[in-house]
PDB file of N, CA and C in Angstrom:
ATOM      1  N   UNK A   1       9.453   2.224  12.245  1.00  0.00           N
ATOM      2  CA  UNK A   1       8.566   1.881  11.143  1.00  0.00           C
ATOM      3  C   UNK A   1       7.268   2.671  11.247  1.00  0.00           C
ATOM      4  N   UNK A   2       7.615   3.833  11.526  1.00  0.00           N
ATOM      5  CA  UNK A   2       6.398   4.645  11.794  1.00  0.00           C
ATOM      6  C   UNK A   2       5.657   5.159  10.419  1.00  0.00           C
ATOM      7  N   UNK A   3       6.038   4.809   9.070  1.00  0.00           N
ATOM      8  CA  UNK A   3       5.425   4.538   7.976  1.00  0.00           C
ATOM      9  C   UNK A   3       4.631   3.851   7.238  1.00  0.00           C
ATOM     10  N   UNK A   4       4.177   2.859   8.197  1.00  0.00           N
ATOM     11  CA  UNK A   4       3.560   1.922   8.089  1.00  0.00           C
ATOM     12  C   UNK A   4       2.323   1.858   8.989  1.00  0.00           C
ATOM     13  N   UNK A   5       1.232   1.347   8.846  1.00  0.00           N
ATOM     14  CA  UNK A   5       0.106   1.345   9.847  1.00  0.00           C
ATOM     15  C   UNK A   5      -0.890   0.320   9.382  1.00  0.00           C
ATOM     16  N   UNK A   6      -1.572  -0.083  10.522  1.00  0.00           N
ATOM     17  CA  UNK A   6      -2.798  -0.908  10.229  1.00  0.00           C
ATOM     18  C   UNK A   6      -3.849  -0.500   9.682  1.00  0.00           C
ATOM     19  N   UNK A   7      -4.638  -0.293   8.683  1.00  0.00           N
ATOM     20  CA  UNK A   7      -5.822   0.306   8.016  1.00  0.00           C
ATOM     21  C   UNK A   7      -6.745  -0.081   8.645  1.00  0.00           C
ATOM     22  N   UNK A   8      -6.775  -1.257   9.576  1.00  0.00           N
ATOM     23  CA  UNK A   8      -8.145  -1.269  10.487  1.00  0.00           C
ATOM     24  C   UNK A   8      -7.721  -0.359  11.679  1.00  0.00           C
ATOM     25  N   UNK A   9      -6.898  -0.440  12.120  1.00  0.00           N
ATOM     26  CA  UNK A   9      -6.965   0.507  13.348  1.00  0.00           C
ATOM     27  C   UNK A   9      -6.058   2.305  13.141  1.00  0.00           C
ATOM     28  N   UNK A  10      -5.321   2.607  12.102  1.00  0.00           N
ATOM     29  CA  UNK A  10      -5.123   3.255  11.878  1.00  0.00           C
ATOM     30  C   UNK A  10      -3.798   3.985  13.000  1.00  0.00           C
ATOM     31  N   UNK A  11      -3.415   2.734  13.322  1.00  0.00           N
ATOM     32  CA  UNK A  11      -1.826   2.826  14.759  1.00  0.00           C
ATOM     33  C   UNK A  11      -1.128   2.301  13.774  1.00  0.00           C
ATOM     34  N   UNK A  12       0.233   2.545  13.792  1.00  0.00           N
ATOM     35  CA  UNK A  12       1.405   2.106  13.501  1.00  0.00           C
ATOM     36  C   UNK A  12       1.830   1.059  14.340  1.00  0.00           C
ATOM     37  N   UNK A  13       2.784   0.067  12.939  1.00  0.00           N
ATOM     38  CA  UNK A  13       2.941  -0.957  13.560  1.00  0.00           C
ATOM     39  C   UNK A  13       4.526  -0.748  14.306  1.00  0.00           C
ATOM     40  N   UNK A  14       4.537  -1.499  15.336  1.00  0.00           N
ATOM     41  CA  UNK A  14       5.716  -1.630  16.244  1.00  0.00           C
ATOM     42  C   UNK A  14       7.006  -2.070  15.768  1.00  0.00           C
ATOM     43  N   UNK A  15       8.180  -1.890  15.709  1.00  0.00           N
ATOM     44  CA  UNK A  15       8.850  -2.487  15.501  1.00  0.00           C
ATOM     45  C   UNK A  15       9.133  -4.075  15.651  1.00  0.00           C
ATOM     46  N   UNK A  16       9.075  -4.237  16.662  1.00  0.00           N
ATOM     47  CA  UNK A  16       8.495  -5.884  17.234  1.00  0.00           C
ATOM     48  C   UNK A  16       8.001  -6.549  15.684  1.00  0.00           C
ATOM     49  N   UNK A  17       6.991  -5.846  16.032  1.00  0.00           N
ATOM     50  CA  UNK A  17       5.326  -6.398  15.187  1.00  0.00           C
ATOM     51  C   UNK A  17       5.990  -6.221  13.970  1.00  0.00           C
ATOM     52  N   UNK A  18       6.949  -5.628  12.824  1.00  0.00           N
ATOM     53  CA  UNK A  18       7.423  -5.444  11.685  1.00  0.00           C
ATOM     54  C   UNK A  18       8.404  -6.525  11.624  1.00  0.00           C
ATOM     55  N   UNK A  19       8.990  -6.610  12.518  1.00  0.00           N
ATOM     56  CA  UNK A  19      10.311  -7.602  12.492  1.00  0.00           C
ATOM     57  C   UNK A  19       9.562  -9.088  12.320  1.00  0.00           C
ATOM     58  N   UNK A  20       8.636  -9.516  13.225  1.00  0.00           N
ATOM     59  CA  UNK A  20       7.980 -10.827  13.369  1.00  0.00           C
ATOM     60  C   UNK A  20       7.203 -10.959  11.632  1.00  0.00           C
ATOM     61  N   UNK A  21       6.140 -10.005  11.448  1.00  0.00           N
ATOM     62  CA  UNK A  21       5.982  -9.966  10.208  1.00  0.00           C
ATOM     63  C   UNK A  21       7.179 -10.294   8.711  1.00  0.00           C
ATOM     64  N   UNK A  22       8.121  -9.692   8.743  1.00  0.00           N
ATOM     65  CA  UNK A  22       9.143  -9.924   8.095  1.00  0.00           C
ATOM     66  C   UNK A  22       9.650 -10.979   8.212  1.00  0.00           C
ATOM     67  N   UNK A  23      10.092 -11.928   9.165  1.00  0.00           N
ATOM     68  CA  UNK A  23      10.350 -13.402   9.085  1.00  0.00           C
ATOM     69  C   UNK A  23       9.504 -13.839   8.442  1.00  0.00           C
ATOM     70  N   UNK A  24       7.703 -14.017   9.074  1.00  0.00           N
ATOM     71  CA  UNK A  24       7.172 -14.617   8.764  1.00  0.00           C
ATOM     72  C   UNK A  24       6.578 -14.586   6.670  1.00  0.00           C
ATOM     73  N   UNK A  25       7.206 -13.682   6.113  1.00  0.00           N
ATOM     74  CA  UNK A  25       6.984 -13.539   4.808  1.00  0.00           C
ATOM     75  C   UNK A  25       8.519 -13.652   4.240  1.00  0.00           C
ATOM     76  N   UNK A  26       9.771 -14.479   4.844  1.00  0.00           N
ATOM     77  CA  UNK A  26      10.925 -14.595   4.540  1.00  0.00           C
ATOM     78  C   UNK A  26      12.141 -13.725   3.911  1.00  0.00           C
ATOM     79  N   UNK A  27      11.801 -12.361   4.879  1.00  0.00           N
ATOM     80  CA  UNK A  27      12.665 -11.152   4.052  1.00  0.00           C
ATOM     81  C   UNK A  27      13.667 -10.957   4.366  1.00  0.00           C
ATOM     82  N   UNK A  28      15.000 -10.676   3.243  1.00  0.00           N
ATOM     83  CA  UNK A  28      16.253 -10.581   3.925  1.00  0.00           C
ATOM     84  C   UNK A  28      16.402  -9.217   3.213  1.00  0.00           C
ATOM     85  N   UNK A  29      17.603  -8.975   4.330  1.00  0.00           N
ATOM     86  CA  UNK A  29      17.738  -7.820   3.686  1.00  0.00           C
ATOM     87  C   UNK A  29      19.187  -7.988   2.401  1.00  0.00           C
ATOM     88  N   UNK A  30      18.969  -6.822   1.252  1.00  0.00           N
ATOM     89  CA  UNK A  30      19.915  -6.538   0.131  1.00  0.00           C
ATOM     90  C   UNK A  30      21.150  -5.498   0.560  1.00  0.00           C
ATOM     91  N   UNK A  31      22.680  -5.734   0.580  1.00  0.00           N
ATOM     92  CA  UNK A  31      23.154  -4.900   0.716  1.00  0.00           C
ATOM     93  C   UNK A  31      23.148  -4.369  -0.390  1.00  0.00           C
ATOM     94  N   UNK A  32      23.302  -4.629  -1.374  1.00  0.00           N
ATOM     95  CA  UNK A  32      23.246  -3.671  -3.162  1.00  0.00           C
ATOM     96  C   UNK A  32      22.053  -2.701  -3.446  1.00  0.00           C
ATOM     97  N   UNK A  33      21.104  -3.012  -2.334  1.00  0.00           N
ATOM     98  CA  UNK A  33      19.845  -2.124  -2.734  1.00  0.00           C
ATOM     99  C   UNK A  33      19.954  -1.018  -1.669  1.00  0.00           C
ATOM    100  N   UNK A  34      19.074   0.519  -2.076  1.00  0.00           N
ATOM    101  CA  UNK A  34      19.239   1.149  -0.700  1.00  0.00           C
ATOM    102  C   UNK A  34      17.594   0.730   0.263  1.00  0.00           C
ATOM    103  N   UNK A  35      17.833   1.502   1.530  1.00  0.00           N
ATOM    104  CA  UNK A  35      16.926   1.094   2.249  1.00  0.00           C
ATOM    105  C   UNK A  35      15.556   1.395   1.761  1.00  0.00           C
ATOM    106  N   UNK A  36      15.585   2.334   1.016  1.00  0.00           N
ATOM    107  CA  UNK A  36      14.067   3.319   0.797  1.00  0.00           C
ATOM    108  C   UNK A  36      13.944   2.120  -0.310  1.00  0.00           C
ATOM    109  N   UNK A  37      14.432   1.346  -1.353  1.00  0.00           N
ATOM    110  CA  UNK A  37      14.177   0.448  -2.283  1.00  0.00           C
ATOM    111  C   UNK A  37      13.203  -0.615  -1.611  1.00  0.00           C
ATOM    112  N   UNK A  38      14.583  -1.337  -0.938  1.00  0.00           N
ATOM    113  CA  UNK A  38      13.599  -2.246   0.357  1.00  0.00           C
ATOM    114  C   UNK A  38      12.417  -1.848   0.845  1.00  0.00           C
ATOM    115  N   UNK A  39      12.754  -0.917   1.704  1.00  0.00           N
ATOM    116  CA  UNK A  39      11.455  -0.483   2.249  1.00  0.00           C
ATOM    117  C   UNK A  39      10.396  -0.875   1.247  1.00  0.00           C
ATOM    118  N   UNK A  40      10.169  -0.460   0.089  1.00  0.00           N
ATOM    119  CA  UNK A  40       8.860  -0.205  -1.012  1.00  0.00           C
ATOM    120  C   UNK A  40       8.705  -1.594  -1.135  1.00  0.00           C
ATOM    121  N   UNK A  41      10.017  -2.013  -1.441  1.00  0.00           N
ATOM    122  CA  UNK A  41       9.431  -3.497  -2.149  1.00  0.00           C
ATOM    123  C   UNK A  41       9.050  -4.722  -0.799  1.00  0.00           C
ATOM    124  N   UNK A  42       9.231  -4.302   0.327  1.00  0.00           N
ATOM    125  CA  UNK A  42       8.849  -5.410   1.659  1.00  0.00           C
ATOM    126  C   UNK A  42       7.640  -4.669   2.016  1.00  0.00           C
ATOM    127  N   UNK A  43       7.364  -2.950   1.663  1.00  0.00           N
ATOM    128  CA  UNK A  43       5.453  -3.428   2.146  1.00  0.00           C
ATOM    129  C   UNK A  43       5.002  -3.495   1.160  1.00  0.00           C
ATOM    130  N   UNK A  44       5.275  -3.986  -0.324  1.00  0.00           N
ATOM    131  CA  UNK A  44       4.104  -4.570  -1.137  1.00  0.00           C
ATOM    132  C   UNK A  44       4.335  -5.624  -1.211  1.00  0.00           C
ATOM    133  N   UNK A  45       5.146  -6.699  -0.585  1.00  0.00           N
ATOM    134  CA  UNK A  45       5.390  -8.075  -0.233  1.00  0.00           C
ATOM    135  C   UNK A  45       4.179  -7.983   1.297  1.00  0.00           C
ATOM    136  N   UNK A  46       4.866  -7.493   1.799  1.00  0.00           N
ATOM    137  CA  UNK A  46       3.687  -7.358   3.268  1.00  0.00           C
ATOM    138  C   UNK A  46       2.319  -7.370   3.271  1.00  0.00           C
ATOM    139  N   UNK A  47       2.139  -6.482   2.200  1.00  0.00           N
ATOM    140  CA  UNK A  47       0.587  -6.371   1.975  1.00  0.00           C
ATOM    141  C   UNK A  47      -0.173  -7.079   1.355  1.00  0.00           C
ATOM    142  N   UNK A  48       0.314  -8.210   0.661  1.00  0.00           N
ATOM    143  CA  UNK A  48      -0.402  -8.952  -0.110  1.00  0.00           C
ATOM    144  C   UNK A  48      -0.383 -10.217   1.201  1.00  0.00           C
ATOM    145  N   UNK A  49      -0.216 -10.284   2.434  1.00  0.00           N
ATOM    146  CA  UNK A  49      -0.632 -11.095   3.279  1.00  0.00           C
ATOM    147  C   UNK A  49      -1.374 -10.454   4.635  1.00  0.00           C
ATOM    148  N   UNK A  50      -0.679  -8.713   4.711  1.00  0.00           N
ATOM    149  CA  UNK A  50      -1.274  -8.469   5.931  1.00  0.00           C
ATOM    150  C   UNK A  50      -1.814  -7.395   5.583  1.00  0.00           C
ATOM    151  N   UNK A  51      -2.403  -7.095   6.749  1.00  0.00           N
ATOM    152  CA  UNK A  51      -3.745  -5.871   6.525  1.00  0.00           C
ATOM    153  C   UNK A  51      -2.479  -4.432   6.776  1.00  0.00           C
ATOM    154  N   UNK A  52      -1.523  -3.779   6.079  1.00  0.00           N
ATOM    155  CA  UNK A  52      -0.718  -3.276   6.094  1.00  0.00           C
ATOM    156  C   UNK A  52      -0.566  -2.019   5.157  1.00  0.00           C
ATOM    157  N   UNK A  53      -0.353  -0.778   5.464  1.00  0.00           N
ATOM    158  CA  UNK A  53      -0.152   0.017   4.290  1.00  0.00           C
ATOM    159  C   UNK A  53       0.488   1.642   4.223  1.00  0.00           C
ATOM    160  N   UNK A  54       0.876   2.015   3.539  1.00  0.00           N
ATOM    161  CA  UNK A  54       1.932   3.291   4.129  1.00  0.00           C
ATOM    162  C   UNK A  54       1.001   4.281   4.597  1.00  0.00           C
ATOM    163  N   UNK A  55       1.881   5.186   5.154  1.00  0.00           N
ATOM    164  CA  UNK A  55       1.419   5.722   6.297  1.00  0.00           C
ATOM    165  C   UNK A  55       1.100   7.548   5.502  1.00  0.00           C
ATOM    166  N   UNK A  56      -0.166   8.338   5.464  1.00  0.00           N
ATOM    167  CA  UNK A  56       0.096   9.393   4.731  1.00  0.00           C
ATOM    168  C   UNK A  56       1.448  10.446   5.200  1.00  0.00           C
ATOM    169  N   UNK A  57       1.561  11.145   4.182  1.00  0.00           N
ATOM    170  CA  UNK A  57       2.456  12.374   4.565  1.00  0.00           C
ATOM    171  C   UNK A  57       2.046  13.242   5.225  1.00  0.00           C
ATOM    172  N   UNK A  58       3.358  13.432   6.289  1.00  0.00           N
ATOM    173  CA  UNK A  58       2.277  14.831   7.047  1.00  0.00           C
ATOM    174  C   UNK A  58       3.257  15.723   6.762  1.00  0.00           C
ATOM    175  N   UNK A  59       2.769  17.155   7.070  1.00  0.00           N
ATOM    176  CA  UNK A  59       3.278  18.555   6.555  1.00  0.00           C
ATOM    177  C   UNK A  59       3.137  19.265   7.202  1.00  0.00           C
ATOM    178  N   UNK A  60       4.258  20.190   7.445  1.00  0.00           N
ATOM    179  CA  UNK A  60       3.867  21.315   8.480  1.00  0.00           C
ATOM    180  C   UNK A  60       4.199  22.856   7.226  1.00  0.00           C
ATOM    181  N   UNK A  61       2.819  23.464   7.262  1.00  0.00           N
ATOM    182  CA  UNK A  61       3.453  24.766   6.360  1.00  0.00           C
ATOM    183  C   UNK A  61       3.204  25.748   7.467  1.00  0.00           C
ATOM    184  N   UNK A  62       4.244  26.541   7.012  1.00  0.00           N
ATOM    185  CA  UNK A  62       4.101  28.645   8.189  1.00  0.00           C
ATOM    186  C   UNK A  62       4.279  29.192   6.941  1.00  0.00           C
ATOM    187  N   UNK A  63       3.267  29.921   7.263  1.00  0.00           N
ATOM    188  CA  UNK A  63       2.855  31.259   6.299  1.00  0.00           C
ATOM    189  C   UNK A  63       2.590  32.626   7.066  1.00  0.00           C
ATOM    190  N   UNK A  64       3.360  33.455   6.537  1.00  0.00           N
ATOM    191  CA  UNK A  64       2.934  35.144   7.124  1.00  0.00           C
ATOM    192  C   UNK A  64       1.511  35.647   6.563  1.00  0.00           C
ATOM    193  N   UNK A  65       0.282  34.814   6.631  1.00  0.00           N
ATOM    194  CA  UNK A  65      -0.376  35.075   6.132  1.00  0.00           C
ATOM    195  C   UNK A  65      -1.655  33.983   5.870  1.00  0.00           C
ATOM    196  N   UNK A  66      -3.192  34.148   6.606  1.00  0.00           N
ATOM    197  CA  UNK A  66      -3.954  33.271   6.500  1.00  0.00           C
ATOM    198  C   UNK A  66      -4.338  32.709   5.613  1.00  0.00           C
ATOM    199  N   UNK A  67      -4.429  33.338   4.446  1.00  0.00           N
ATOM    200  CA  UNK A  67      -4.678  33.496   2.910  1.00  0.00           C
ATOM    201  C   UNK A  67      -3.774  31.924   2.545  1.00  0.00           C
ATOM    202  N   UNK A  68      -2.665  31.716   3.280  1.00  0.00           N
ATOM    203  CA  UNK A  68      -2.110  30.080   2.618  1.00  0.00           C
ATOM    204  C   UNK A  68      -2.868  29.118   3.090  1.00  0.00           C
ATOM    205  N   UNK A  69      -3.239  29.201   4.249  1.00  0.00           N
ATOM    206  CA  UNK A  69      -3.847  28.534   5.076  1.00  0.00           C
ATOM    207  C   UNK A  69      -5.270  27.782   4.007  1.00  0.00           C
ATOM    208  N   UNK A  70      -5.830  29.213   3.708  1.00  0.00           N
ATOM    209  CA  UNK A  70      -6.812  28.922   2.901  1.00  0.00           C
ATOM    210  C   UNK A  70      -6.845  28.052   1.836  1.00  0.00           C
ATOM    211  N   UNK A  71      -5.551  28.227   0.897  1.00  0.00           N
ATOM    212  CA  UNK A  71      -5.381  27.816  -0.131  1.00  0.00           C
ATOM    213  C   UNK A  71      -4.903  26.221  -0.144  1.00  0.00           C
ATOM    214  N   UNK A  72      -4.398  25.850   1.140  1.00  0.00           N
ATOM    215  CA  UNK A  72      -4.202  24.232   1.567  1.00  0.00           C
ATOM    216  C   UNK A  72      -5.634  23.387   1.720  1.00  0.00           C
ATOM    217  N   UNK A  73      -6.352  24.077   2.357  1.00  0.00           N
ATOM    218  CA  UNK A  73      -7.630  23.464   2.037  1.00  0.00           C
ATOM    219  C   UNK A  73      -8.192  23.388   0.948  1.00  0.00           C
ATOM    220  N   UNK A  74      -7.869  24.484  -0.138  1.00  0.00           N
ATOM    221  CA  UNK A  74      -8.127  24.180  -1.422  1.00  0.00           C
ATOM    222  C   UNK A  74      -7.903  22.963  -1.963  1.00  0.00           C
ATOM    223  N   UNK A  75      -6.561  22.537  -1.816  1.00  0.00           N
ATOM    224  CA  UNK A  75      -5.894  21.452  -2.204  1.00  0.00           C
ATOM    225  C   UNK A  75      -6.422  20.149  -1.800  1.00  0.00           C
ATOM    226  N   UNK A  76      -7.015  20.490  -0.685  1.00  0.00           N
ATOM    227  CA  UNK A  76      -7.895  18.995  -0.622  1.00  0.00           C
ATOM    228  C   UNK A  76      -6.722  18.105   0.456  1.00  0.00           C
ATOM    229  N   UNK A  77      -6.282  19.051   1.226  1.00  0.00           N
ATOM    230  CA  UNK A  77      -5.380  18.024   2.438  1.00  0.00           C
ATOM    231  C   UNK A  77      -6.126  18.008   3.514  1.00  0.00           C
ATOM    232  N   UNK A  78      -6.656  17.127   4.425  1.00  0.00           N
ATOM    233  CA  UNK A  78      -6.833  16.783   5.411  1.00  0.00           C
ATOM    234  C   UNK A  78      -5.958  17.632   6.602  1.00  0.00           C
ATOM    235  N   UNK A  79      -6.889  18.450   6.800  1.00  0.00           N
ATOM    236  CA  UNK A  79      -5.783  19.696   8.228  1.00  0.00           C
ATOM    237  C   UNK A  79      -6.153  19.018   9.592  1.00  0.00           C
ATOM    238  N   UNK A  80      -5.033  18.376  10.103  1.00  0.00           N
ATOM    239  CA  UNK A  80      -5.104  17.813  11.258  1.00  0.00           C
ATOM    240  C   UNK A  80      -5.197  19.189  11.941  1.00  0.00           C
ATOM    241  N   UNK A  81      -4.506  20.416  11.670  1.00  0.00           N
ATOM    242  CA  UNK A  81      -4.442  21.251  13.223  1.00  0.00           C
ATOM    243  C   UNK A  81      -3.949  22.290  12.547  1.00  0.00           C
ATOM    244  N   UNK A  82      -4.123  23.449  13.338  1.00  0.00           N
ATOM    245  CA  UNK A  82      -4.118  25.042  12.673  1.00  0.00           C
ATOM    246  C   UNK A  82      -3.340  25.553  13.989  1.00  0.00           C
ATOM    247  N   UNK A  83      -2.162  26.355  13.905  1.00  0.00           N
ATOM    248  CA  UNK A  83      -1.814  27.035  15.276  1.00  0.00           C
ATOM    249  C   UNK A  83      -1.732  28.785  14.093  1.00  0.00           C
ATOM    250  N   UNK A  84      -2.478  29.499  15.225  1.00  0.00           N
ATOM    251  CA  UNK A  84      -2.961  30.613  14.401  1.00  0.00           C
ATOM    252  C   UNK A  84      -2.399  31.904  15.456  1.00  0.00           C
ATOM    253  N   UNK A  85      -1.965  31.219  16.021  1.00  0.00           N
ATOM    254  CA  UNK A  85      -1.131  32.107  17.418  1.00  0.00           C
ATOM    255  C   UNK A  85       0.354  32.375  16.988  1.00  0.00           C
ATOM    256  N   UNK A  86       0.513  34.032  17.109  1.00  0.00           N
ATOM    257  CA  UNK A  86       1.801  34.384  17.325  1.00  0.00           C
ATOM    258  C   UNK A  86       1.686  35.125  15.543  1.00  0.00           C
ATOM    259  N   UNK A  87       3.068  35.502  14.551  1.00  0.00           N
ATOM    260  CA  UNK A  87       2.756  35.784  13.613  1.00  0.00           C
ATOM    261  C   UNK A  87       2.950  35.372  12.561  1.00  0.00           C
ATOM    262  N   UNK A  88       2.979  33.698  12.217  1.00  0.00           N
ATOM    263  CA  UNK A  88       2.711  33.062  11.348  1.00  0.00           C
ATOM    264  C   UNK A  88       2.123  31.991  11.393  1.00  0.00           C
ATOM    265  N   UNK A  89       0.960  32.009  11.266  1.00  0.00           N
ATOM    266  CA  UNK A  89       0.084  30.754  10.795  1.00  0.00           C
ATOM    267  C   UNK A  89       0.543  29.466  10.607  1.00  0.00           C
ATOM    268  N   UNK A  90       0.144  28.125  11.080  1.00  0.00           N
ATOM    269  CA  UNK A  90       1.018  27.008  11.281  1.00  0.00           C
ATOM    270  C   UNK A  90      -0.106  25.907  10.606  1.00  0.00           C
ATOM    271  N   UNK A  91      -0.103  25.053   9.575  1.00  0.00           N
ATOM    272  CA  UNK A  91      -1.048  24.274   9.463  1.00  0.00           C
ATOM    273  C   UNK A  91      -0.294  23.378   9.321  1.00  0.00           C
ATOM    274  N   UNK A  92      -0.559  21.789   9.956  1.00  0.00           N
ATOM    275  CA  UNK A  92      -0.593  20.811   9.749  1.00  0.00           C
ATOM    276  C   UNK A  92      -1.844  19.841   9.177  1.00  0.00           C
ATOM    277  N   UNK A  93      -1.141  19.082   8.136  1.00  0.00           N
ATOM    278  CA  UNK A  93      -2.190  18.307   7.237  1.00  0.00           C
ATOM    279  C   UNK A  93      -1.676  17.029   6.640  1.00  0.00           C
ATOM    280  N   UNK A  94      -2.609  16.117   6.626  1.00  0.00           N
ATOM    281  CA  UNK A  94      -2.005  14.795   5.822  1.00  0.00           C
ATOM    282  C   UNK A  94      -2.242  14.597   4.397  1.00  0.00           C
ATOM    283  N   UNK A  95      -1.459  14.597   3.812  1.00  0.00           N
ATOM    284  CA  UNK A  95      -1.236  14.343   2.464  1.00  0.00           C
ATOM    285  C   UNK A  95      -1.112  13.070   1.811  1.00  0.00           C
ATOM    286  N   UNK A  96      -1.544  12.094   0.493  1.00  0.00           N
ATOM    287  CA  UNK A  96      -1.253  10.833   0.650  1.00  0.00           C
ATOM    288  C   UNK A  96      -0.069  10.665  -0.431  1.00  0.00           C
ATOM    289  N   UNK A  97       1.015  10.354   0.032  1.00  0.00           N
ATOM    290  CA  UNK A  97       2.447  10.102  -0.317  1.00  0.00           C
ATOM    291  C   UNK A  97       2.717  10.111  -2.047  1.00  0.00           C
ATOM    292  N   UNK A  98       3.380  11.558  -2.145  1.00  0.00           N
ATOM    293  CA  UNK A  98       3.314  11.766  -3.764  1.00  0.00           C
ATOM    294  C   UNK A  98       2.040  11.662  -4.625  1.00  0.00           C
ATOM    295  N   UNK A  99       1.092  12.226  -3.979  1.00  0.00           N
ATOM    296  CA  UNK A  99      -0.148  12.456  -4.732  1.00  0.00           C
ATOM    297  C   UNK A  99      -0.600  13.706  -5.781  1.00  0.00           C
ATOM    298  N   UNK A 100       0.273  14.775  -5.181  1.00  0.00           N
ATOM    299  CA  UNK A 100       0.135  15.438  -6.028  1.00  0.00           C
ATOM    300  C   UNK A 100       1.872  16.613  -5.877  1.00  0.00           C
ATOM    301  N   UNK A 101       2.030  17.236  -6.498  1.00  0.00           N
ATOM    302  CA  UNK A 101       3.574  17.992  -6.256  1.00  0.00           C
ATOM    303  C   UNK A 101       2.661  20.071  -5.749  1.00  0.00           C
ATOM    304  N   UNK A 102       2.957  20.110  -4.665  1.00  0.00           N
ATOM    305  CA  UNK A 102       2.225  21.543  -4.210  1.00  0.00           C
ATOM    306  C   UNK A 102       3.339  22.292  -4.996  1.00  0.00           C
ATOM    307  N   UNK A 103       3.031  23.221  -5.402  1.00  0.00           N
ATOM    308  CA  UNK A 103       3.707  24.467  -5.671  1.00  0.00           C
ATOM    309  C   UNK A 103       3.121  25.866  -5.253  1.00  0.00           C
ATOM    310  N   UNK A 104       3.870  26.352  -4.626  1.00  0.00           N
ATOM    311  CA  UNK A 104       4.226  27.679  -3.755  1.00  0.00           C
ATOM    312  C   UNK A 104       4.092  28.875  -4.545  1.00  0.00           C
ATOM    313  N   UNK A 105       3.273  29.978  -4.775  1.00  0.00           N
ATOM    314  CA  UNK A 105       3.100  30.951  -5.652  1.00  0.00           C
ATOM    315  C   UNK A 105       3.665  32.334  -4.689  1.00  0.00           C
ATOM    316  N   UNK A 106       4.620  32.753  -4.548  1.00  0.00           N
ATOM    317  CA  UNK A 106       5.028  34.091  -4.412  1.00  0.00           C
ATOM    318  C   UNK A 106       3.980  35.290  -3.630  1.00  0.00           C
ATOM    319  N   UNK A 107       2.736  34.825  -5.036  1.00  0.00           N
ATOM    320  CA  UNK A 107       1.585  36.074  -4.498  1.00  0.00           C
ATOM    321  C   UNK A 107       0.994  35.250  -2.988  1.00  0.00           C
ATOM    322  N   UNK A 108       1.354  34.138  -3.083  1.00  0.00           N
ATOM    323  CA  UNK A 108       0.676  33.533  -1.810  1.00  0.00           C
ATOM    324  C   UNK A 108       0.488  33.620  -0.221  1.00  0.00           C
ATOM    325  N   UNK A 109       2.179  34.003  -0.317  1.00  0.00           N
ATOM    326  CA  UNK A 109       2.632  34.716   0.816  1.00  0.00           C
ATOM    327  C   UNK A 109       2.689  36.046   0.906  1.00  0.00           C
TER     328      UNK A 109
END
């Protein structure tokens, strides 16, 4: 359940800690539904009792070229980490889940 995290402390919650939560808000599971359904609909059941909430997207882009690098910060992602060693540029960044759709321009690379 590493999609999930505490907004006060910003750790993910444990499996343990998801399972106990889930009793305690009476969730069963649907075989007719798929999991990613569930999933959505048990943390906005979750959250309206616990301090609970999805977890951002993270991303790894390689680019032959610093110039992308640049252009991710444009975008307004949060760059956890840059590996700038070797010959393609590595950025990792958090994104918040379907916020916006990136598209990749050709001249970019």
């Amino acid at each position: 359940m590493d999609k999930t995290i505490n907004p006060e402390t910003r750790r993910p919650y444990t499996i343990t800690m998801i399972e106990r939560l889930l009793h305690d808000v009476h969730f069963a599971v649907d075989p007719n539904l798929t999991s990613k359904e569930q999933a959505l609909k048990v943390i906005k059941k979750l959250m309206e009792h616990f301090p609970i909430k999805r977890a951002a997207l993270r991303m790894r882009f390689t680019a032959p070229k610093s110039k992308f690098a640049e252009q991710i910060e444009e975008w307004n992602a949060n760059v956890i980490s840059k590996d700038e060693s070797g010959s393609q540029p590595s950025v990792v960044s958090l994104k918040s889940c379907f916020a916006q759709d990136i598209i990749v321009e050709p001249t970019m690379l």
